[in-house]
Protein backbone atom coordinates (compact mmCIF):
# COMPACT_ATOMS: atom_id res chain seq x y z
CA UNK A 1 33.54 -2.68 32.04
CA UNK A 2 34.11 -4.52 35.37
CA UNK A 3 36.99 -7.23 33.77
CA UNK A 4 38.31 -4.99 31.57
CA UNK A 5 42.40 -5.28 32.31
CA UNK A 6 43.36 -1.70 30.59
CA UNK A 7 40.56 -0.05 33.12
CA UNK A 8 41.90 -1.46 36.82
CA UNK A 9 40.53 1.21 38.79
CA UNK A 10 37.20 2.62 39.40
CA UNK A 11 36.29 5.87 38.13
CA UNK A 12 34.99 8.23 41.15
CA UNK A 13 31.43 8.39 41.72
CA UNK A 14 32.09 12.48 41.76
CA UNK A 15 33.53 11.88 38.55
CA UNK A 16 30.87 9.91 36.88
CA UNK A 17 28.27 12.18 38.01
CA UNK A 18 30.22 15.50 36.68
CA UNK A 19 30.57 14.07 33.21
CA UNK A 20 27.25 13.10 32.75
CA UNK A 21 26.03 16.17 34.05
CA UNK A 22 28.12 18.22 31.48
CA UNK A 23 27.39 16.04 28.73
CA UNK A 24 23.59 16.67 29.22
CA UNK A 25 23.54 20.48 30.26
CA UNK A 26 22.69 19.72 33.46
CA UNK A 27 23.43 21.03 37.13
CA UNK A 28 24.71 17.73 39.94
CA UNK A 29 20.86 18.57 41.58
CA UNK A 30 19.12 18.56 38.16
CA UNK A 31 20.87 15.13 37.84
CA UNK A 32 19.91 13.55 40.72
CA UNK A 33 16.57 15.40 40.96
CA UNK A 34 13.56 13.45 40.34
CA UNK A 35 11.61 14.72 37.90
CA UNK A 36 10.77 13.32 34.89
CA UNK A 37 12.19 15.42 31.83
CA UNK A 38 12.79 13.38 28.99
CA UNK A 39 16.41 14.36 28.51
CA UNK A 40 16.74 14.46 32.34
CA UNK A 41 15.74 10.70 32.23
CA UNK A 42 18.09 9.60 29.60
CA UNK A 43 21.27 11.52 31.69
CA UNK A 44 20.38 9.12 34.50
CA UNK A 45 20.04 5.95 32.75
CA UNK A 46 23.50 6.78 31.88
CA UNK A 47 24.74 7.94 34.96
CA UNK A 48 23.22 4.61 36.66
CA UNK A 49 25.13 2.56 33.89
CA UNK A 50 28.49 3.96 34.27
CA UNK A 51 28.38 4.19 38.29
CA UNK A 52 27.82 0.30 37.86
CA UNK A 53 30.18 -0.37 35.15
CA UNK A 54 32.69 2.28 35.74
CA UNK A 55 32.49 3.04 39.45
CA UNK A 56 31.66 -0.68 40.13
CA UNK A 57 29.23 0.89 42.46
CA UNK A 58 26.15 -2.11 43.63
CA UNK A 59 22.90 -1.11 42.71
CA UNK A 60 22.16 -0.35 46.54
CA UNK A 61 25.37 2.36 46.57
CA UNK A 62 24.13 3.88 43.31
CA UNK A 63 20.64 4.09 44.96
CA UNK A 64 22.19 6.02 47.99
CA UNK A 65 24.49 8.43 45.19
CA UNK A 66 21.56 8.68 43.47
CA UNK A 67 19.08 9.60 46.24
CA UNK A 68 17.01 7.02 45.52
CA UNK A 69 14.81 4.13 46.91
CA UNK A 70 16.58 0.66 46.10
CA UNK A 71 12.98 -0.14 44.31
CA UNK A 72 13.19 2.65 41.83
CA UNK A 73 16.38 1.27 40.34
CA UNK A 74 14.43 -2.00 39.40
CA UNK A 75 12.98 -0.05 36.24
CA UNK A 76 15.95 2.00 34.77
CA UNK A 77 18.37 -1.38 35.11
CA UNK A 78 15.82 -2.81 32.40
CA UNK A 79 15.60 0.48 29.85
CA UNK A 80 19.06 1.12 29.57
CA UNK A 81 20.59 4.68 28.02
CA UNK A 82 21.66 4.74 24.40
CA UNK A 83 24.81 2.27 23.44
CA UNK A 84 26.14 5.20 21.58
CA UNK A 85 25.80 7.90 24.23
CA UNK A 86 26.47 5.57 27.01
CA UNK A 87 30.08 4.60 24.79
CA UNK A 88 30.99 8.80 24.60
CA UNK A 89 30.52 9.36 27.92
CA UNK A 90 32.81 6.23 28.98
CA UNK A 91 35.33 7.82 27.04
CA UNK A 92 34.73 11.20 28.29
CA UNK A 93 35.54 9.47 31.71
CA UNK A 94 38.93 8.21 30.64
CA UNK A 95 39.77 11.42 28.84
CA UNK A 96 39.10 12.90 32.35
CA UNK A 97 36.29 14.99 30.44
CA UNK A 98 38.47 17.02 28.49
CA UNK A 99 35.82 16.92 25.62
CA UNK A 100 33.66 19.67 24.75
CA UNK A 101 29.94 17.97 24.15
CA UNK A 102 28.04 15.08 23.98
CA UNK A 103 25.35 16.64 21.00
């Protein structure tokens, strides 16, 4: 999180984006690609949670990272990703994703 003391720095964008991607199976374009696959869907709730809570990104930049309109992020900041998933990834991030899989 944002005030968390033992996490002072943000996480790369790059970074974020690479994890997630792994985690779900997915290529950087499938991630950022927009179509509508359930599973595809659920990676970038995440993705758009951790670029603002770990990457401390503004919704705007995560738009832009995202390649996104600034509207389209109105939706997704309401139906957040899975607690659980969201929590593996984080610590994927701070394990600099030496993990093997989310599932």
């Amino acid at each position: 999180m944002t005030d968390d003391p033992t996490h002072p720095f943000p996480v790369p964008p790059a970074q974020v984006l690479e994890v997630v991607a792994d985690a779900y199976g997915l290529t950087l374009p499938d991630l950022i690609s927009h179509r509508q696959h359930p599973v595809w869907v659920e990676a970038r709730r995440a993705a758009y949670q951790l670029l603002h809570e770990e990457s401390r990104l503004s919704w705007p930049q995560i738009a832009t990272v995202m390649n996104r309109s600034r509207s389209l992020l109105k939706g997704p900041r309401s139906r957040t990703a899975d607690p659980a998933a969201v929590e593996i990834l984080r610590v994927r991030l701070h394990l600099n994703g030496h993990q093997t899989s989310l599932w």
